[in-house]
Protein backbone atom coordinates (compact mmCIF):
# COMPACT_ATOMS: atom_id res chain seq x y z
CA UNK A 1 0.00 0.00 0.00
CA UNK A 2 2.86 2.53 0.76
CA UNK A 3 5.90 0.86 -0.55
CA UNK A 4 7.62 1.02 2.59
CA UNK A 5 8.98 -1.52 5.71
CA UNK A 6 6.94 0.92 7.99
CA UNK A 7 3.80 1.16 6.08
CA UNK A 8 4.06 -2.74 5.76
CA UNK A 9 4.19 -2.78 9.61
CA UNK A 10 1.08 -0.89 10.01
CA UNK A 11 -1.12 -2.73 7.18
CA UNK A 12 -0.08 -6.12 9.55
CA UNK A 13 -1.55 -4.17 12.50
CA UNK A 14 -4.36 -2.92 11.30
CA UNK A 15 -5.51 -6.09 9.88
CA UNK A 16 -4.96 -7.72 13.34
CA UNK A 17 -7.51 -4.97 14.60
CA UNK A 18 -9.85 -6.08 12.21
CA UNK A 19 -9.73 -9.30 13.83
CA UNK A 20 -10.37 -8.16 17.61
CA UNK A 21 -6.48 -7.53 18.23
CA UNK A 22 -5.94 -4.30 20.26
CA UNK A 23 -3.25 -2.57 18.74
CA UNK A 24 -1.41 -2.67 22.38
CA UNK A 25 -1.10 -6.69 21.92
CA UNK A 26 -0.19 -6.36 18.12
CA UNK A 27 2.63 -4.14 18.92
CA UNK A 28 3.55 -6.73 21.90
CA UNK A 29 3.49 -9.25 19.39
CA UNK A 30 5.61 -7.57 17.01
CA UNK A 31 7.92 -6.36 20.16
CA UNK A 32 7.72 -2.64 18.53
CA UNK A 33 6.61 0.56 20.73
CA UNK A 34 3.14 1.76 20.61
CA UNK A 35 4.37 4.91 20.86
CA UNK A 36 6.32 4.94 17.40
CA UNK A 37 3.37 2.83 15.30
CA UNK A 38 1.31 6.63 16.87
CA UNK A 39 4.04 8.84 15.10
CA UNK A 40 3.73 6.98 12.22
CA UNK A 41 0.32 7.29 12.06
CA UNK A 42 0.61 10.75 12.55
CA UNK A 43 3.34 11.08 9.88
CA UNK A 44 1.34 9.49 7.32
CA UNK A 45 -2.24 11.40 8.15
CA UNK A 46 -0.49 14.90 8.34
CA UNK A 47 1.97 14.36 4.70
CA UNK A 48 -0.57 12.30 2.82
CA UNK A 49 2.38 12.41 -0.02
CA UNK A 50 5.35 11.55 1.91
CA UNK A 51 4.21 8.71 4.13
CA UNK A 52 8.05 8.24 4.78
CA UNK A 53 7.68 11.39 6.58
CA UNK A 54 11.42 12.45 5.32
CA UNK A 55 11.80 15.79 4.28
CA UNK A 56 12.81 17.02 0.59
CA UNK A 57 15.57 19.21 0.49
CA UNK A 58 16.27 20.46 -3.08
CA UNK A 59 19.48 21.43 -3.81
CA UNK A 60 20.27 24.68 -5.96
CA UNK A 61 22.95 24.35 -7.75
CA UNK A 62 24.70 27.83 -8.11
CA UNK A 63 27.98 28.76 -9.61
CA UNK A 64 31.22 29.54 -6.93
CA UNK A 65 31.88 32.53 -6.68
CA UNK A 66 35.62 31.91 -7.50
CA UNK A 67 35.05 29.90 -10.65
CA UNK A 68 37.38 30.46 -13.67
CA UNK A 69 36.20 32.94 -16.18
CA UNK A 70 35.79 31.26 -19.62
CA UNK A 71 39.44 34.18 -20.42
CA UNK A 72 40.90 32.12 -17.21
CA UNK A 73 40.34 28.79 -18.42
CA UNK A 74 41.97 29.45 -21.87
CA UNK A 75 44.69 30.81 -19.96
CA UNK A 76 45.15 27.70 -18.09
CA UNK A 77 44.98 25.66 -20.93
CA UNK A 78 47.51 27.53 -22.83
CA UNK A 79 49.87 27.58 -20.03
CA UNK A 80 49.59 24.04 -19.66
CA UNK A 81 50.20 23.15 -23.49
CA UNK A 82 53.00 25.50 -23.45
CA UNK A 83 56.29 23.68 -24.87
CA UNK A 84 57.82 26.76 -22.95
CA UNK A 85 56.56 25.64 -19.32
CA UNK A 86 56.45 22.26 -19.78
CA UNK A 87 58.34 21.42 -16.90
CA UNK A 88 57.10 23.75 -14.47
CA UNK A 89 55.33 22.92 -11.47
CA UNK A 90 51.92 24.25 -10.51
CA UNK A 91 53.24 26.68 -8.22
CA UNK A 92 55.77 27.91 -11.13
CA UNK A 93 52.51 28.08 -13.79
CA UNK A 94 51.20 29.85 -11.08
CA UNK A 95 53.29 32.72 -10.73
CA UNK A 96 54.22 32.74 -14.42
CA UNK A 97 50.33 33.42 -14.92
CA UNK A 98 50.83 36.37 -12.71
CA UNK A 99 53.93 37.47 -14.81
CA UNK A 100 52.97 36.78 -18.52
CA UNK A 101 48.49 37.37 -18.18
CA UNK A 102 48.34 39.64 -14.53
CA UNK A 103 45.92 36.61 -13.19
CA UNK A 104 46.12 34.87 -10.64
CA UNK A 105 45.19 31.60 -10.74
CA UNK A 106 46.04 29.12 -7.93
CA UNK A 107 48.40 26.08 -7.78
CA UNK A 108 45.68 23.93 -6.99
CA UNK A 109 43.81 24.62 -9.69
CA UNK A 110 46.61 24.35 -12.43
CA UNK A 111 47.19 20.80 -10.59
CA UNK A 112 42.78 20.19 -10.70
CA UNK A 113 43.32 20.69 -14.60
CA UNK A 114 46.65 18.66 -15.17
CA UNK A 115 45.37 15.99 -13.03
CA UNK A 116 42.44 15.42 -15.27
CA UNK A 117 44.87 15.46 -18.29
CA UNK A 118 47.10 12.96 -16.08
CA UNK A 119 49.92 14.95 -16.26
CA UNK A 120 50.63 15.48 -13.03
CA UNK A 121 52.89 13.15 -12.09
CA UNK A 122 57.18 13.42 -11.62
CA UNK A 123 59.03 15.45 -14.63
CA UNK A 124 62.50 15.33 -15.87
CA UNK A 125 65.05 13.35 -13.94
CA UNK A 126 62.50 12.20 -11.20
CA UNK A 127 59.91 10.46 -13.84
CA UNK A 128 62.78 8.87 -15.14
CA UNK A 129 63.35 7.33 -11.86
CA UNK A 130 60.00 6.14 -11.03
CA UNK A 131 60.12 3.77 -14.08
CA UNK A 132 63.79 3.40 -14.14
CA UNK A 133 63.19 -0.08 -11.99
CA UNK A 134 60.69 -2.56 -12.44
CA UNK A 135 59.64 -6.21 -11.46
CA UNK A 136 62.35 -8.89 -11.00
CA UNK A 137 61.80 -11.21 -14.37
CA UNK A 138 63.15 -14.09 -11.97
CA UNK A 139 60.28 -16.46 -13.07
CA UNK A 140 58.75 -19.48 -10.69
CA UNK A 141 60.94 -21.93 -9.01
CA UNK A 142 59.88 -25.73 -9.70
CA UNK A 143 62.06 -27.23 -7.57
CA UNK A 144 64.62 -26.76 -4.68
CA UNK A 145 67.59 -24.51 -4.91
CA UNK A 146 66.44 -22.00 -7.76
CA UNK A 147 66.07 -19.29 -6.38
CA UNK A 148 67.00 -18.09 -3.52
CA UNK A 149 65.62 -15.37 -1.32
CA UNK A 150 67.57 -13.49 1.60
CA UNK A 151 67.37 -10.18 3.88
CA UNK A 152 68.14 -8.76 6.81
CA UNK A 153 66.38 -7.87 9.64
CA UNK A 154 66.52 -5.83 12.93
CA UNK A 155 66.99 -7.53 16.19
CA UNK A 156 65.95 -5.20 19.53
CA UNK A 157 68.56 -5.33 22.02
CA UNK A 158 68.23 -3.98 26.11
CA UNK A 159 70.09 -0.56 24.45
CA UNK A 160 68.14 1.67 22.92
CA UNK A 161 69.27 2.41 18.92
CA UNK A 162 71.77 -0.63 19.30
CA UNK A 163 70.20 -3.72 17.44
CA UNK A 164 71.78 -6.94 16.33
CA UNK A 165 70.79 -8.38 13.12
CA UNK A 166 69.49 -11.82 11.95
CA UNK A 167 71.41 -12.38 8.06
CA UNK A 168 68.68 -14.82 6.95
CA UNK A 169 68.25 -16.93 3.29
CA UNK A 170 65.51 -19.39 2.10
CA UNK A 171 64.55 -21.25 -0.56
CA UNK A 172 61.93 -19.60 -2.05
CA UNK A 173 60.60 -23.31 -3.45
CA UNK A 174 60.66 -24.87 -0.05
CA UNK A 175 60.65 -22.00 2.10
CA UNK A 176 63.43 -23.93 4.32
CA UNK A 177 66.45 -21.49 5.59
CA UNK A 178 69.49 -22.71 4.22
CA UNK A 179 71.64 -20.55 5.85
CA UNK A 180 71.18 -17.85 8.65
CA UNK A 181 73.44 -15.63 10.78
CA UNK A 182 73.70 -13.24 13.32
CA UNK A 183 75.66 -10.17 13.73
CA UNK A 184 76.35 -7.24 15.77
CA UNK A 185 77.18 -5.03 12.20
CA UNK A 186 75.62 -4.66 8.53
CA UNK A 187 78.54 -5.17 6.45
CA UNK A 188 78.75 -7.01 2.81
CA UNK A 189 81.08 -9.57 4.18
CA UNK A 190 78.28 -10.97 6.32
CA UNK A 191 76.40 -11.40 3.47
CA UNK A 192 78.37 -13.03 1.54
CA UNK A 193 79.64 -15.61 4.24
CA UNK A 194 76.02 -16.02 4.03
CA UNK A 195 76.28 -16.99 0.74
CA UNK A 196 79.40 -19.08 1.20
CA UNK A 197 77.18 -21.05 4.08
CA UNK A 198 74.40 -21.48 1.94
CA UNK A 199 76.31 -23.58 -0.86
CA UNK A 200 77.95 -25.39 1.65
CA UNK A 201 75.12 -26.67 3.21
CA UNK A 202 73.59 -27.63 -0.21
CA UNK A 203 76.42 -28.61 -1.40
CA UNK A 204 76.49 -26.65 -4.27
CA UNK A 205 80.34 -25.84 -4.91
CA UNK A 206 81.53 -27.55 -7.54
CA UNK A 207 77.98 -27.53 -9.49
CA UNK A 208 78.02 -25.93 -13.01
CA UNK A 209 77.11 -22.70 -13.20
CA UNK A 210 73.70 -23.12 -14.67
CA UNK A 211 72.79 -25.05 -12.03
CA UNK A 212 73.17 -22.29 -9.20
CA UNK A 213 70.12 -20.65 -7.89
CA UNK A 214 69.08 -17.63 -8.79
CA UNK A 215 69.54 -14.57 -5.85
CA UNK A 216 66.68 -12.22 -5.23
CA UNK A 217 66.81 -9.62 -2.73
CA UNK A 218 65.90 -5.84 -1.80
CA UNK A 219 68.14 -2.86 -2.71
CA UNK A 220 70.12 -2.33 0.59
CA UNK A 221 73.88 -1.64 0.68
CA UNK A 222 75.06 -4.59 1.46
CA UNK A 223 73.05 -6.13 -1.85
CA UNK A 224 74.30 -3.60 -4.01
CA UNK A 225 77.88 -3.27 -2.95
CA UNK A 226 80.77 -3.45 -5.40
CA UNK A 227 81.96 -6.42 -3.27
CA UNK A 228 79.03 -8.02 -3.43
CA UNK A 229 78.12 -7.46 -7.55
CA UNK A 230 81.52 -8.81 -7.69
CA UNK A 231 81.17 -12.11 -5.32
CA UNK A 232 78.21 -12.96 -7.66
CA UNK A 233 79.93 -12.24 -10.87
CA UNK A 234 82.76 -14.79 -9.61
CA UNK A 235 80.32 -17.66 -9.15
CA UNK A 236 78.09 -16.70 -11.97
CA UNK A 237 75.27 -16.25 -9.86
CA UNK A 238 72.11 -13.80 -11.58
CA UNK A 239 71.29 -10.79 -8.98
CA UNK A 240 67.54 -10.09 -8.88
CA UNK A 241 66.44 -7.11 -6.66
CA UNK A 242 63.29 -6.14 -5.81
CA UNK A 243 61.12 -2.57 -6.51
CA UNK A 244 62.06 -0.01 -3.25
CA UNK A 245 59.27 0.12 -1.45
CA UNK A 246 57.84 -3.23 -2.97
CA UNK A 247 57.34 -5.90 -0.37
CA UNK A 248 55.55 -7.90 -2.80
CA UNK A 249 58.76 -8.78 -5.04
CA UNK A 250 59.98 -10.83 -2.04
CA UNK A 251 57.35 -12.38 -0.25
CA UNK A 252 58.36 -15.53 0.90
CA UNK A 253 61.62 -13.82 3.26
CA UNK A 254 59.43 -11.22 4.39
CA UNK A 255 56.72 -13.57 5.53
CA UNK A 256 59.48 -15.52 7.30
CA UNK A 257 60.20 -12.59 9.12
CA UNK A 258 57.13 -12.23 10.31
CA UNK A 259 56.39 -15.97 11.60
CA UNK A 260 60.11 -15.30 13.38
CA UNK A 261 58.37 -11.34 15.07
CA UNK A 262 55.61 -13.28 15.35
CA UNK A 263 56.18 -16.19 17.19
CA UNK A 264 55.04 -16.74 20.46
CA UNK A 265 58.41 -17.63 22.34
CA UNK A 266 59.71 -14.56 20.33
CA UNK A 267 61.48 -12.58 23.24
CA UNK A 268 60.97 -9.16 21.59
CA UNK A 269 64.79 -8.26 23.16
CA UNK A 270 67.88 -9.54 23.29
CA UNK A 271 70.76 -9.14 25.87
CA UNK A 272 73.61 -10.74 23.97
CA UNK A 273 74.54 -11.81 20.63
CA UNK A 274 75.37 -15.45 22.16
CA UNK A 275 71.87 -15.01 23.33
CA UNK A 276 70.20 -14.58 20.44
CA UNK A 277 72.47 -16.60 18.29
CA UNK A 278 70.76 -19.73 20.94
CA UNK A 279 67.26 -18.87 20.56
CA UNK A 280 67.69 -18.51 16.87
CA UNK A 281 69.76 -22.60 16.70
CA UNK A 282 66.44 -23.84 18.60
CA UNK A 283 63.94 -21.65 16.76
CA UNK A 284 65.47 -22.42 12.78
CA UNK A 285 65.54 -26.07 13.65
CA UNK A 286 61.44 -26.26 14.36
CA UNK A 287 60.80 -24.21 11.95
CA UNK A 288 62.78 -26.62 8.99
CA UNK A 289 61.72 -29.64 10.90
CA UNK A 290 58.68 -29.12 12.86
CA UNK A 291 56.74 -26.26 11.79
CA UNK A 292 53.66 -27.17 9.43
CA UNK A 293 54.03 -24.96 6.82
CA UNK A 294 50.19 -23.30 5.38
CA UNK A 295 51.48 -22.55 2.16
CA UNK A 296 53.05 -25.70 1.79
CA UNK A 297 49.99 -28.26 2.43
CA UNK A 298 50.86 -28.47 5.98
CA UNK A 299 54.01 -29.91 5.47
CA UNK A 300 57.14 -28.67 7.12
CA UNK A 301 59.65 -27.13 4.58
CA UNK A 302 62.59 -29.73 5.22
CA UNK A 303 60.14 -32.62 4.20
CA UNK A 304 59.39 -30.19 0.83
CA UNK A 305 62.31 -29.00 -0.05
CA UNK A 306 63.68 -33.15 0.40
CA UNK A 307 61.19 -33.75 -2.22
CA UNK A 308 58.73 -36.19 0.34
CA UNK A 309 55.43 -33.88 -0.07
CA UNK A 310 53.97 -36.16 -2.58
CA UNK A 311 54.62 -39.49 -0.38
CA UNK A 312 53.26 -37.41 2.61
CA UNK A 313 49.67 -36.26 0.80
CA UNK A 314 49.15 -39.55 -0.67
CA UNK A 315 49.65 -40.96 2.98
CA UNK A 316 47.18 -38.67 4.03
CA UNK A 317 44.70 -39.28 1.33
CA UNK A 318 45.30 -42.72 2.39
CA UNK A 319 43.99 -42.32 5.90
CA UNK A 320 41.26 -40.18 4.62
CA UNK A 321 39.52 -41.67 2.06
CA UNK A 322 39.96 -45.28 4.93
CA UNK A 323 38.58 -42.77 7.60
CA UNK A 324 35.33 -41.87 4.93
CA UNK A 325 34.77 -45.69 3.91
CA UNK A 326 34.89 -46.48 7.05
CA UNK A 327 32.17 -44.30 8.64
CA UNK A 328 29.92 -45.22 5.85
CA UNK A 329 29.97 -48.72 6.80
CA UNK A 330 29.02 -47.96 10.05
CA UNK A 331 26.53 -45.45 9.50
CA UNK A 332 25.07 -47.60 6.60
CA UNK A 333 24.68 -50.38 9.21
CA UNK A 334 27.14 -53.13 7.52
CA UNK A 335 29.78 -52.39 9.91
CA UNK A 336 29.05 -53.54 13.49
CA UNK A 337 31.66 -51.89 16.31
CA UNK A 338 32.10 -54.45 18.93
């Protein structure tokens, strides 16, 4: 009848009236005030029209009072277009407005107009920059020891602005840490006797070339050191690096570093670098060995990266799929328990 939840509402009560309801019991019924269905009432007998009882409000649109002038916007766009300030900034158009056309016409507005003609982004050197660097082409790893991700990361210590630092590389296929250290200094020796670790333990020395993995990493100084460049060039080893700024290029070491912030034995502070270089023996060895990797299928990253995920599922599919015949035999009734 009126289109509305409300007007719904009162059809239901008044048709329980009808019937020898009072409306006090039909609103007890419906657990709703009395008090509102009588200001609805009201609402609906005093606005015939607007049952909703909402009031109209009609906007006039008017013109600002410090809109352009049709002369102002030309101006704008000519300034714009200009080959002659095409590298000045809104502020500069601004004041060469003043200069050239005695207007004034504000830095926000040149930057209004150039931002609808996308244009408004870095110039000269500085747009040059922002798509100087661009996603590591590193491709997908298939199989252990591909590629290889590694960072660094802050330790607390009990001094404040002193920090240790936890020199940590996984296998990005895997997500096991094949190599990890701990030092009281960023230098780009540690990182590459974290290197020198890491194809020890893997045994990767005397391996062709083609067959080393692949190093991604972000762009901090020890990464991009001329000692560094050079330690990879010697073992023929492709750098990758990440965007600045782009977490997402590296994923798998910075998710590591937050299961190790994360964890709940984490102690948040360190006293001593023989401290922290014991927490770290215990905590690396459950998380290779015992720690049930999500994005792995539950299955801890030693296991994958030793290549026993596929005898693990189909054990558990296994125990399933016995688990599921078994309970329908038993709820089907040819099973009997004893």
């Amino acid at each position: 009848m009126y289109g509305d939840t409300r007007c719904a509402i009162l059809e239901i009560i008044d048709y329980a009236i009808t019937e020898g309801l009072s409306q006090y019991k039909a609103c007890n019924v419906l657990q709703i005030d009395e008090r509102r269905i009588q200001r609805w009432r009201k609402q609906i007998t005093s606005n015939p029209d607007n049952p909703h009882g909402r009031q109209k409000h009609q906007s006039k649109s008017h013109k600002p009072y410090n809109a352009l002038t049709p002369e102002e916007r030309d101006i704008v766009k000519q300034m714009i277009a200009s080959e002659k300030h095409a590298d000045a900034s809104c502020r500069l158009l601004s004041i060469k407005t003043m200069e050239d056309h005695e207007v004034y016409i504000s830095p926000v507005t040149y930057w209004q107009h150039m931002k609808g003609q996308e244009i408004n982004g870095p110039r000269g050197v500085n747009a040059k920059r922002k798509s100087h660097h661009t996603k590591p082409d590193i491709g997908y790893s298939t199989g252990p020891n591909q590629i290889w991700s590694w960072d660094i990361t802050f330790l607390k210590t009990l001094v404040r602005y002193q920090h240790f630092y936890l020199y940590s590389l996984l296998d990005n296929y895997s997500r096991k840490i094949i190599a990890w250290l701990i030092s009281d200094r960023l230098t780009s020796d540690n990182a590459q006797s974290l290197w020198d670790q890491a194809l020890i333990n893997e045994n990767l020395l005397n391996v062709p070339t083609r067959d080393l993995p692949k190093s991604l990493s972000d762009r901090g100084s020890q990464m991009r050191s001329h000692s560094t460049r050079q330690f990879f060039r010697t073992l023929g080893i492709d750098q990758h690096f990440s965007r600045p700024r782009t977490p997402n290029d590296n994923p798998q070491i910075e998710a590591f570093f937050s299961t190790v912030k994360n964890c709940p034995d984490y102690p948040g502070r360190f006293e001593t670098l023989e401290e922290a270089v014991t927490y770290f023996q215990e905590f690396m060895n459950w998380y290779n060995y015992h720690h049930y990797h999500t994005a792995l299928g539950m299955i801890t990253p030693a296991d994958y990266h030793n290549g026993k995920a596929a005898e693990i599922i189909s054990e558990r599919n296994q125990i399933k799929q016995a688990t599921l015949e078994n309970r329908r035999k038993v709820n089907s009734g040819t099973l009997i328990i004893t």
